[in-house]
N, C-alpha and C. Protein backbone atom coordinates (compact mmCIF):
# COMPACT_ATOMS: atom_id res chain seq x y z
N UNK A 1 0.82 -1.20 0.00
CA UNK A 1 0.00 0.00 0.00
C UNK A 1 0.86 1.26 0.00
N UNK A 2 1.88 1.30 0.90
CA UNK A 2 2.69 2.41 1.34
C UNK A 2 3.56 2.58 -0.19
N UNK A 3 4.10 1.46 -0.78
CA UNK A 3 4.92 1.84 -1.99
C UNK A 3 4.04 2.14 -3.13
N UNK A 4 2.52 1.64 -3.65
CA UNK A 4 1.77 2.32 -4.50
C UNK A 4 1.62 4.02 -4.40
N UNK A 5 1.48 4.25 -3.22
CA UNK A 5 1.03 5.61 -2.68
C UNK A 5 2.48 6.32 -3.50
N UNK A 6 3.40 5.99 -2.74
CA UNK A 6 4.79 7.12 -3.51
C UNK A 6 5.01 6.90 -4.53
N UNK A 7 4.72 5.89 -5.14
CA UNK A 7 4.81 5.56 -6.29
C UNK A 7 4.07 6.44 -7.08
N UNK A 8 2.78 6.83 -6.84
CA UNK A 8 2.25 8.07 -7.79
C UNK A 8 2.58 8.62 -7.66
N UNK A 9 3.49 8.93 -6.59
CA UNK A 9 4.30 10.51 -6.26
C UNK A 9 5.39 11.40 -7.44
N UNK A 10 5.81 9.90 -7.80
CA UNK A 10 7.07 10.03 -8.20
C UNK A 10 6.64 10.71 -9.35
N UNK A 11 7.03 11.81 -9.49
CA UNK A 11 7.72 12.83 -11.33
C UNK A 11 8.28 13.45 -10.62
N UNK A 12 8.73 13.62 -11.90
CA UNK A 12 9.98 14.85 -12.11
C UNK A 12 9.65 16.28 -11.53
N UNK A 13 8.40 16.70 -11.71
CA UNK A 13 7.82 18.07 -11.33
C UNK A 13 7.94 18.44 -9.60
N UNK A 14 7.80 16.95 -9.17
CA UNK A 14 8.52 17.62 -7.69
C UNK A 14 9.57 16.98 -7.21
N UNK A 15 10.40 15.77 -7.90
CA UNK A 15 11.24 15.99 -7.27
C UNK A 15 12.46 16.58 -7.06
N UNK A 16 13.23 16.54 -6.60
CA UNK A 16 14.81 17.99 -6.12
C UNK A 16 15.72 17.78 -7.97
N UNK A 17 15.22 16.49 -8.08
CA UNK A 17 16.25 15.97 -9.62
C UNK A 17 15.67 14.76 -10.32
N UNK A 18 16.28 14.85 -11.12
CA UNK A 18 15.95 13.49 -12.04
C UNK A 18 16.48 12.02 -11.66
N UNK A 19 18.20 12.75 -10.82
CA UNK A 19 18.66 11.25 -10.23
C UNK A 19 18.50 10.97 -9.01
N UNK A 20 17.24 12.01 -8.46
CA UNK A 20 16.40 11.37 -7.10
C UNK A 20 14.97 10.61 -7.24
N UNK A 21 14.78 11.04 -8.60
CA UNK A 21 13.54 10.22 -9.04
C UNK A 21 13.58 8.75 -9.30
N UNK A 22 14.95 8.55 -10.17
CA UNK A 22 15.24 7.33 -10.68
C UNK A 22 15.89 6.51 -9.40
N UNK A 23 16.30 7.44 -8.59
CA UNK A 23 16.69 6.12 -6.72
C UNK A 23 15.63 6.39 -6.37
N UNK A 24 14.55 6.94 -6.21
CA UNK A 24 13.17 7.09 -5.74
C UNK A 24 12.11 5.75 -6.37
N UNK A 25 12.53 5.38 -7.93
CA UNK A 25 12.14 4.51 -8.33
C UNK A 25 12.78 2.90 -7.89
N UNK A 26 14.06 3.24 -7.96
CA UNK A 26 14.68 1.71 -7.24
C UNK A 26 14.53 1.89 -5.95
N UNK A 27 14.70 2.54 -5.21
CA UNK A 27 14.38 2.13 -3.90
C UNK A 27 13.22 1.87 -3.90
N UNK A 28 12.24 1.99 -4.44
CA UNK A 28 10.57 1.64 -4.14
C UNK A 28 10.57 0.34 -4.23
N UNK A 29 11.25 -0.35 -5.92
CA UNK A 29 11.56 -1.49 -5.82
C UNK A 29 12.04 -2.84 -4.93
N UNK A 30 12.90 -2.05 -3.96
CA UNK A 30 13.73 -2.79 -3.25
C UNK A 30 12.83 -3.10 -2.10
N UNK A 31 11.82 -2.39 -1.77
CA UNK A 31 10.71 -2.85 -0.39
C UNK A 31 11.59 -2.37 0.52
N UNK A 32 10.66 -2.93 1.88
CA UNK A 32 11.05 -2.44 3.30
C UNK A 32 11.60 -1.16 3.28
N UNK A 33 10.53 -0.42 3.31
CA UNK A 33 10.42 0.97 2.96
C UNK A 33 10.43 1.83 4.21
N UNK A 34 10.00 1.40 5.42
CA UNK A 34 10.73 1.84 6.76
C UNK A 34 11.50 1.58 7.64
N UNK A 35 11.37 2.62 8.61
CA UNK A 35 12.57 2.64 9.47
C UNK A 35 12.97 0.96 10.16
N UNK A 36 11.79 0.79 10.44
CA UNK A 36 11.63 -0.79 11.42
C UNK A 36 11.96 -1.66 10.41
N UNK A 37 11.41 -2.17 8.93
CA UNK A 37 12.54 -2.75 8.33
C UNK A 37 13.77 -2.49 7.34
N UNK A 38 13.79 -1.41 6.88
CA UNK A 38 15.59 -1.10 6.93
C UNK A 38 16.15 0.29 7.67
N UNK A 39 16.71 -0.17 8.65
CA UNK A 39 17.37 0.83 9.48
C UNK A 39 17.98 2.00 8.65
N UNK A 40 18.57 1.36 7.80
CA UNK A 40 19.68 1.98 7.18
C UNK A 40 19.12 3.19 5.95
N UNK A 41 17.89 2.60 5.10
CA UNK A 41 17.27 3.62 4.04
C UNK A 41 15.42 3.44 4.27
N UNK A 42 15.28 4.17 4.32
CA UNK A 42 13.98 4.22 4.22
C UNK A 42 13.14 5.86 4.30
N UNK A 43 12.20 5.41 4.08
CA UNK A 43 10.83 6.37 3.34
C UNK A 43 10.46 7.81 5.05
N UNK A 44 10.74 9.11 4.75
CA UNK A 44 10.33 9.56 5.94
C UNK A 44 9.27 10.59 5.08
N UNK A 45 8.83 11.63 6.55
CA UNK A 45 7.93 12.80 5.83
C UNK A 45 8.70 14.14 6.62
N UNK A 46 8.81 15.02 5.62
CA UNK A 46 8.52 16.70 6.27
C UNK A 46 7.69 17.53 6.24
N UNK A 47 6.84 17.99 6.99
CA UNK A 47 6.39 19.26 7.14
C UNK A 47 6.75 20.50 7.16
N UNK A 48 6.23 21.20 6.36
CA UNK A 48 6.77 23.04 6.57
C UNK A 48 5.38 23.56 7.03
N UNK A 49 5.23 23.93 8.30
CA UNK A 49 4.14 24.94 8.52
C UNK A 49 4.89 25.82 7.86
N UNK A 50 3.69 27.00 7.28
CA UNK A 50 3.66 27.90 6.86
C UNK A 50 2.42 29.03 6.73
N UNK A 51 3.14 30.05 7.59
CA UNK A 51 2.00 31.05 7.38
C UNK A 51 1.48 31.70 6.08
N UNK A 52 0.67 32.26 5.46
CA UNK A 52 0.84 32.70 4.27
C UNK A 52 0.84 34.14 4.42
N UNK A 53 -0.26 34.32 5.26
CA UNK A 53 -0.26 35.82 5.79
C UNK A 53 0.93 36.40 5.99
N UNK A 54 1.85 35.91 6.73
CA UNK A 54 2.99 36.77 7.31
C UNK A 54 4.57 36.05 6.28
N UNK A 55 3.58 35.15 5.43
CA UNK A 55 5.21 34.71 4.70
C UNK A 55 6.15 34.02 5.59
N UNK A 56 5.58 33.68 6.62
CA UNK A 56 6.82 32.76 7.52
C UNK A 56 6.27 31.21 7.69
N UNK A 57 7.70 30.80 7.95
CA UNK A 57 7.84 28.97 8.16
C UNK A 57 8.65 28.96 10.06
N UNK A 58 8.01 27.81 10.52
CA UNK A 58 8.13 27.23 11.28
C UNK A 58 8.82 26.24 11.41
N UNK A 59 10.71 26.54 11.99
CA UNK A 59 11.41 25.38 11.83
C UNK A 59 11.94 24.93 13.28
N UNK A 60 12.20 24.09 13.18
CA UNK A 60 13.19 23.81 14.91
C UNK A 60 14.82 23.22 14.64
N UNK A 61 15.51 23.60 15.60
CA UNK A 61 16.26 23.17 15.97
C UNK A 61 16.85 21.89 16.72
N UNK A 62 16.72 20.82 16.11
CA UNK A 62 16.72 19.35 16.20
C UNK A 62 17.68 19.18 16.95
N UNK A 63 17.22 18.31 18.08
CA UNK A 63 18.65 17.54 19.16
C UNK A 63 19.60 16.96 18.43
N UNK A 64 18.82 16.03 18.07
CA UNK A 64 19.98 14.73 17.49
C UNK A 64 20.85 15.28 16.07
N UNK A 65 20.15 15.78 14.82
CA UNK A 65 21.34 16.41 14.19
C UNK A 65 21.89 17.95 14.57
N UNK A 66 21.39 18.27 15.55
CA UNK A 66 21.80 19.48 15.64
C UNK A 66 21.69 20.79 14.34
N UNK A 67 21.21 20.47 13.85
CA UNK A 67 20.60 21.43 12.64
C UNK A 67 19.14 21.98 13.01
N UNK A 68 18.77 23.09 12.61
CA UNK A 68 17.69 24.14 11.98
C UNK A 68 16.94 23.19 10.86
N UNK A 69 15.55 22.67 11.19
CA UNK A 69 14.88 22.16 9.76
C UNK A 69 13.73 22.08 9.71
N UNK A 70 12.81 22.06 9.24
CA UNK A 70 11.65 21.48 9.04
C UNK A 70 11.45 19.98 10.28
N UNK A 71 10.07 20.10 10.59
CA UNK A 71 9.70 19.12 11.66
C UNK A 71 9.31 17.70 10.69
N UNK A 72 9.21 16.39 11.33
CA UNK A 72 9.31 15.50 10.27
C UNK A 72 9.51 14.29 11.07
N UNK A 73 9.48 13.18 10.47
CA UNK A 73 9.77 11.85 11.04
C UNK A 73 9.75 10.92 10.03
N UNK A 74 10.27 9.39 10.92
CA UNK A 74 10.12 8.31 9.92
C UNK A 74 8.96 7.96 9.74
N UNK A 75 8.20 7.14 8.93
CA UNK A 75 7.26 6.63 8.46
C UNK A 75 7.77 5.36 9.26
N UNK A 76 6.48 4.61 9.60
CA UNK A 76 6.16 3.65 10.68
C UNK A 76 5.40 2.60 9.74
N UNK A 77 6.00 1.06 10.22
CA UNK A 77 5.56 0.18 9.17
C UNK A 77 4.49 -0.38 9.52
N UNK A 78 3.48 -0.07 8.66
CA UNK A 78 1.79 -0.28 8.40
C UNK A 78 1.25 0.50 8.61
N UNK A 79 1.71 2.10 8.31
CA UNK A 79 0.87 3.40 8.10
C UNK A 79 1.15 3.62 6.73
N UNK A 80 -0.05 4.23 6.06
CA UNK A 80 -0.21 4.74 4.80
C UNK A 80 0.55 6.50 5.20
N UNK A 81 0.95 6.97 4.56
CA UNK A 81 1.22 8.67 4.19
C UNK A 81 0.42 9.62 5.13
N UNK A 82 -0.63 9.60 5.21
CA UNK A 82 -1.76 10.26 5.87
C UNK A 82 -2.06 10.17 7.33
N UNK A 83 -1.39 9.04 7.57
CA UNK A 83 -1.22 8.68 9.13
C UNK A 83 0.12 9.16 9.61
N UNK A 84 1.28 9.34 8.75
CA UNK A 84 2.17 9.34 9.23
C UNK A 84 2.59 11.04 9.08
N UNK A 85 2.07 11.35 7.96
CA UNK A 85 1.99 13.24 8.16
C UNK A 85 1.26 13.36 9.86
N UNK A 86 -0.35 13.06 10.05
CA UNK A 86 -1.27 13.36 10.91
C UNK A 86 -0.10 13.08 12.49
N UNK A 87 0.38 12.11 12.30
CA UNK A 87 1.05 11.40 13.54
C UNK A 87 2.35 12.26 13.71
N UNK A 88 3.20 12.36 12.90
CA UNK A 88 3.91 13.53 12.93
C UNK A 88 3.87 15.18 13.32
N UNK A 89 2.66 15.45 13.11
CA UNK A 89 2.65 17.05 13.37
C UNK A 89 1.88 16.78 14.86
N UNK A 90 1.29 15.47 15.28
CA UNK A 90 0.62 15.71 16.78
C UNK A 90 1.91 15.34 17.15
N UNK A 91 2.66 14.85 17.30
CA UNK A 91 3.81 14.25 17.71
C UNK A 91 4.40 15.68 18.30
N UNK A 92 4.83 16.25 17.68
CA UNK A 92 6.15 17.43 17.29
C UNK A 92 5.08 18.92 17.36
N UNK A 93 3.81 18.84 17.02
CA UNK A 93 3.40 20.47 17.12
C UNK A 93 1.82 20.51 18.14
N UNK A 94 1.38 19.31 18.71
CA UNK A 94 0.51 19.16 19.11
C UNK A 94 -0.60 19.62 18.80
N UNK A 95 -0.66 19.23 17.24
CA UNK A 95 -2.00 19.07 16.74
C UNK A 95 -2.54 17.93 16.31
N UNK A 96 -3.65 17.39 16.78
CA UNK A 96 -4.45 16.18 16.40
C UNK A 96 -5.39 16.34 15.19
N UNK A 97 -4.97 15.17 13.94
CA UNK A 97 -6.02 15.40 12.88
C UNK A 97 -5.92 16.74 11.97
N UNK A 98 -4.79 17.06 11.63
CA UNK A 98 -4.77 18.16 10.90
C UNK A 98 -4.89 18.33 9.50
N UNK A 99 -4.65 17.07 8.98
CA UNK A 99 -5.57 16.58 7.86
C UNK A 99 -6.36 15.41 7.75
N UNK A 100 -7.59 16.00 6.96
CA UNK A 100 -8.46 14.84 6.85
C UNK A 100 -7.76 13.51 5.61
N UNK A 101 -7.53 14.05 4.62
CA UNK A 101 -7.19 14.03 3.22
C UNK A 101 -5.71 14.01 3.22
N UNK A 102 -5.05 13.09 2.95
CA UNK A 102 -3.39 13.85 2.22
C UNK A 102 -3.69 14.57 1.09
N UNK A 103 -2.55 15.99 1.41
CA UNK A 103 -2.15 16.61 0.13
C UNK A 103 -1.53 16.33 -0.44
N UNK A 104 -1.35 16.69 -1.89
CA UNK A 104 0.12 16.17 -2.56
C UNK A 104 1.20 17.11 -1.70
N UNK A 105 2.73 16.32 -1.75
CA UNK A 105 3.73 16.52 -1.42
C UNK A 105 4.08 17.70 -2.35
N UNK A 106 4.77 18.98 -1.94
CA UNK A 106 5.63 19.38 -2.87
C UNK A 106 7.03 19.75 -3.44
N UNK A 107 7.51 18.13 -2.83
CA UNK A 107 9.33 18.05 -2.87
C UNK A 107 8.97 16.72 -2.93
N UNK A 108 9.84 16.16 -3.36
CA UNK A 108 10.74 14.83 -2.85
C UNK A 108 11.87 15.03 -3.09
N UNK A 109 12.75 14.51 -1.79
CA UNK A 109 14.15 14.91 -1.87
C UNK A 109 15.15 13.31 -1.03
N UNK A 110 16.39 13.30 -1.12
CA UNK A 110 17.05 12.40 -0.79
C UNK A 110 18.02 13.14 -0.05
N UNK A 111 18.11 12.65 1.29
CA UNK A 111 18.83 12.92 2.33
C UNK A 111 20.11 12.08 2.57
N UNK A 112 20.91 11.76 2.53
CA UNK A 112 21.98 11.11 2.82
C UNK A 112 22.87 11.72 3.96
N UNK A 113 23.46 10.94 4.96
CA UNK A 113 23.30 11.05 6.44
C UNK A 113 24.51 10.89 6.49
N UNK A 114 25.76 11.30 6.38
CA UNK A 114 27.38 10.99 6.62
C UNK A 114 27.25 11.20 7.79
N UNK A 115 27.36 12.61 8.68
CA UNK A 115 28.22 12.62 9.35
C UNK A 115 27.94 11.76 10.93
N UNK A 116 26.67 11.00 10.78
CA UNK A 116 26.04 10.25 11.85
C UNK A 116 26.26 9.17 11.99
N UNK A 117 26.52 8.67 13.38
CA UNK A 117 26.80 7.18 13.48
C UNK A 117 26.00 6.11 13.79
N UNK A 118 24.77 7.22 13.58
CA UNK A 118 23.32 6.25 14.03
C UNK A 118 22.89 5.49 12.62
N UNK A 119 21.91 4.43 12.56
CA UNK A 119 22.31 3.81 11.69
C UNK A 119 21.14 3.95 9.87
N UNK A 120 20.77 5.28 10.57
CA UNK A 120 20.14 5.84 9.39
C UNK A 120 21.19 6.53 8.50
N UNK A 121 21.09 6.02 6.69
CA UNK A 121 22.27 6.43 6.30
C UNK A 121 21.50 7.25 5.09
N UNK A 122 19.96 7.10 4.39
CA UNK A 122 19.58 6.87 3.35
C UNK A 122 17.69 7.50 3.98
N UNK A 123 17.69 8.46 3.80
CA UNK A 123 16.21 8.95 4.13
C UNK A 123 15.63 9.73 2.80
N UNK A 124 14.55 9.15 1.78
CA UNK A 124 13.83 9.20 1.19
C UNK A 124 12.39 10.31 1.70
N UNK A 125 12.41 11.50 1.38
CA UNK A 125 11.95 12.63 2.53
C UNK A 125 10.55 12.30 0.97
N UNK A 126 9.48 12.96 2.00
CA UNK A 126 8.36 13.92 0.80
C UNK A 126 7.83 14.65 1.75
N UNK A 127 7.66 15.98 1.35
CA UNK A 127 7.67 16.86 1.89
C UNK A 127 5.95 17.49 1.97
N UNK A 128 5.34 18.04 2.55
CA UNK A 128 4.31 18.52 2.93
C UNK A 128 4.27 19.97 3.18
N UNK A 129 3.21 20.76 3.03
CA UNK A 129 3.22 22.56 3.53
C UNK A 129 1.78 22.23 4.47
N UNK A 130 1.93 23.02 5.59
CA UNK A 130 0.87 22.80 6.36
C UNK A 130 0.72 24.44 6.41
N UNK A 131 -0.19 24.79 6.07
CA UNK A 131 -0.37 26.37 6.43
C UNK A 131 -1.66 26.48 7.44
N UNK A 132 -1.04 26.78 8.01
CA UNK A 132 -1.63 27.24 9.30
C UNK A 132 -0.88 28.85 9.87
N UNK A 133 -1.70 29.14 10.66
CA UNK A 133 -1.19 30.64 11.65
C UNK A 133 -0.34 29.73 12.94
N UNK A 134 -0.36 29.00 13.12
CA UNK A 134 0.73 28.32 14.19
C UNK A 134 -0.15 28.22 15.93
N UNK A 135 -1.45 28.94 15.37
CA UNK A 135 -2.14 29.49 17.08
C UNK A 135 -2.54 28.29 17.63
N UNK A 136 -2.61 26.82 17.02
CA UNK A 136 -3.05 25.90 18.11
C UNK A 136 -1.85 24.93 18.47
N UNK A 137 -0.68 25.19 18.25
CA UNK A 137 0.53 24.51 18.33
C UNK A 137 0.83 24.41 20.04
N UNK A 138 1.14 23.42 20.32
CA UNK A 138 1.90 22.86 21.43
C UNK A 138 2.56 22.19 21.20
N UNK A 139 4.10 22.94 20.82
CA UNK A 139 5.00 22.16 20.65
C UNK A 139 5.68 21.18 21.83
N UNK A 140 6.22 20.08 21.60
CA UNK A 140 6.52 19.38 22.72
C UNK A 140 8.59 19.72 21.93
N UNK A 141 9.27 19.93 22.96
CA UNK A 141 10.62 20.49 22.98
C UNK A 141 11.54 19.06 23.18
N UNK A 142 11.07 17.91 23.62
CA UNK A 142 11.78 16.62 23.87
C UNK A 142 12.90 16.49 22.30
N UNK A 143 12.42 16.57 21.37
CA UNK A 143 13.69 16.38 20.04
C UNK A 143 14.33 17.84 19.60
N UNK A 144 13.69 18.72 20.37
CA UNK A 144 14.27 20.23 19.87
C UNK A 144 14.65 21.12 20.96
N UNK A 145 16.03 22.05 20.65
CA UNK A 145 16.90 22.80 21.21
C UNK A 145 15.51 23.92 21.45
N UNK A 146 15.33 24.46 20.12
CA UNK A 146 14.13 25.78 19.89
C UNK A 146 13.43 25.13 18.70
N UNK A 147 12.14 26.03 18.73
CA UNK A 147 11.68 26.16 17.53
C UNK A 147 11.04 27.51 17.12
N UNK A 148 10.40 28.18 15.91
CA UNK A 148 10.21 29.43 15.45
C UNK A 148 9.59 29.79 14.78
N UNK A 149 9.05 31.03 14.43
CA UNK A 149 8.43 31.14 12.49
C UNK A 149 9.73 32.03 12.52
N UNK A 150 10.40 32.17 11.20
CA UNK A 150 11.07 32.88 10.44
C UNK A 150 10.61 33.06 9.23
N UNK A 151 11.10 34.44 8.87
CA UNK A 151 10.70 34.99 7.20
C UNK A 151 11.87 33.74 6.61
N UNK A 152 11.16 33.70 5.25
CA UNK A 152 12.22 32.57 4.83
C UNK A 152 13.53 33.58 4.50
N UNK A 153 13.68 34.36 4.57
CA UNK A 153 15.33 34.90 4.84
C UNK A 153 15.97 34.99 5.84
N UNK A 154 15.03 34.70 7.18
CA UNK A 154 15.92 34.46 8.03
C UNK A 154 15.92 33.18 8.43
N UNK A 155 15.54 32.62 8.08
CA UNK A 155 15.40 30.40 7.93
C UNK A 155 16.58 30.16 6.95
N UNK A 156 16.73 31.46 5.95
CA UNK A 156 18.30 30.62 4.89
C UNK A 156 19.53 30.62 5.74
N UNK A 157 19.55 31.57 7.05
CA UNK A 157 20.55 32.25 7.83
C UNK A 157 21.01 30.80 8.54
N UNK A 158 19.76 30.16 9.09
CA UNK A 158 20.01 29.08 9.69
C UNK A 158 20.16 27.65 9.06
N UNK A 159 19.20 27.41 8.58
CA UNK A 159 19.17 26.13 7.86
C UNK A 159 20.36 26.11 6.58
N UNK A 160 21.30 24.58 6.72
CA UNK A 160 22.26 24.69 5.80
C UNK A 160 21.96 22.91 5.18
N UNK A 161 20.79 22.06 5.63
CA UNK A 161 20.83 20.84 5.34
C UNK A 161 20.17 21.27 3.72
N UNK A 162 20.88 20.64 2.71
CA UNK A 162 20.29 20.88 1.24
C UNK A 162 18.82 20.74 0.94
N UNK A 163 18.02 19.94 1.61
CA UNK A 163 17.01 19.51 1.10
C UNK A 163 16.02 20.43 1.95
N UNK A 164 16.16 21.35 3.12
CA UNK A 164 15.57 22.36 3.85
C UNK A 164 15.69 23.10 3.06
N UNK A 165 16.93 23.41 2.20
CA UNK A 165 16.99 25.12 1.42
C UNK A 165 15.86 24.81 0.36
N UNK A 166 16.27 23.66 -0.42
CA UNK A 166 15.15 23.51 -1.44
C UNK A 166 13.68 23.91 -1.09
N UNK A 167 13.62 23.45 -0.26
CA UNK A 167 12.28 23.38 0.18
C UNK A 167 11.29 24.80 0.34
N UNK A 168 12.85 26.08 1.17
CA UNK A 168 12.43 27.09 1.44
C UNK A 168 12.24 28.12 0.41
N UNK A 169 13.41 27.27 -0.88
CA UNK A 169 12.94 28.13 -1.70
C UNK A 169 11.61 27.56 -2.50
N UNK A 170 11.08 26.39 -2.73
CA UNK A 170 10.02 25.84 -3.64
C UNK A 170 8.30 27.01 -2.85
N UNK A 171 8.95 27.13 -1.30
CA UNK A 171 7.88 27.60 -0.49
C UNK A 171 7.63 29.11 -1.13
N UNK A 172 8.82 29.70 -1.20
CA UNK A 172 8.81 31.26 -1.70
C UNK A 172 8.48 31.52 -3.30
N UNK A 173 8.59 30.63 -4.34
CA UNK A 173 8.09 30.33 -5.11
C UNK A 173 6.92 30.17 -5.53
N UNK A 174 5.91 30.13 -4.40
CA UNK A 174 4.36 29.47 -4.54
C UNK A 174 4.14 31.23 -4.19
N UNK A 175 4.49 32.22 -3.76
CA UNK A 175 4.12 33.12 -3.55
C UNK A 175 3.87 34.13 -4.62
């Protein structure tokens, strides 16, 4: 179920490249598409809240890589997309049910994980915009230093992971 779903995902129109589409296509192939069965590569999601009104995104400052990014997680094996966006943003912004419906994604990007010794090496991201005003958020701080809205010029100041910049710029783009 979970690999049909990205599987429509896949063109060119969103993803970061052509030679993330075509490992987007073999890795789909290869199965065990999450974290629980391959440690090492598998399928996650990001969220960008985003205000539209004020032009700002909502990023945090992550414990474990120590980077500025977009909020996000692995995909969990025997959730479809829609559970694992929904489960993600109650997780990390304490909102329950924030979509009824998945939206389409508007990134797919490939993360590759050097400088970590944990044993995620290979994260297959699709990315999400949640626009919201941020007013029913309870963030829980357990995986994050801070978190924020920034104009996306002051989110380029911080964020240096490649697939965040993309993102911030695909966001400023829709404007």
């Amino acid at each position: 179920m979970l690999a049909k779903e990205i599987l429509k995902l896949v063109n060119l129109s969103i993803c970061d490249s052509e030679n993330t589409r075509k490992l987007y296509l073999k890795r789909l192939k290869e199965g065990r598409l999450t974290r629980d069965e391959n440690p090492g590569s598998h399928f996650c999601i990001y969220f960008l809240p985003y205000n539209p009104e004020n032009k700002k995104v909502f990023i945090v400052h992550h414990k474990k890589s120590d980077l500025w990014l977009s909020p996000g997680g692995h995909i969990d094996k025997g959730e479809i997309l829609l559970q694992t966006l929904n489960r993600e943003i109650s997780e990390e912004l304490g909102v329950n049910g924030f979509f009824q419906e998945i939206p389409g994604p508007f990134l797919l990007s490939l993360t590759l994980i050097l400088r970590d010794s944990r044993a995620c090496k290979e994260h297959y991201d699709l990315w999400y915009i949640v626009k919201t005003d941020g007013k029913e958020f309870k963030v829980d701080f357990t995986e994050f230093f801070d978190a924020k809205w920034m104009t996306i010029e002051e989110a380029r100041k911080v964020v240096i992971e490649p697939a965040n910049i993309i993102a911030l710029e695909m966001i400023e783009k829709m404007d």
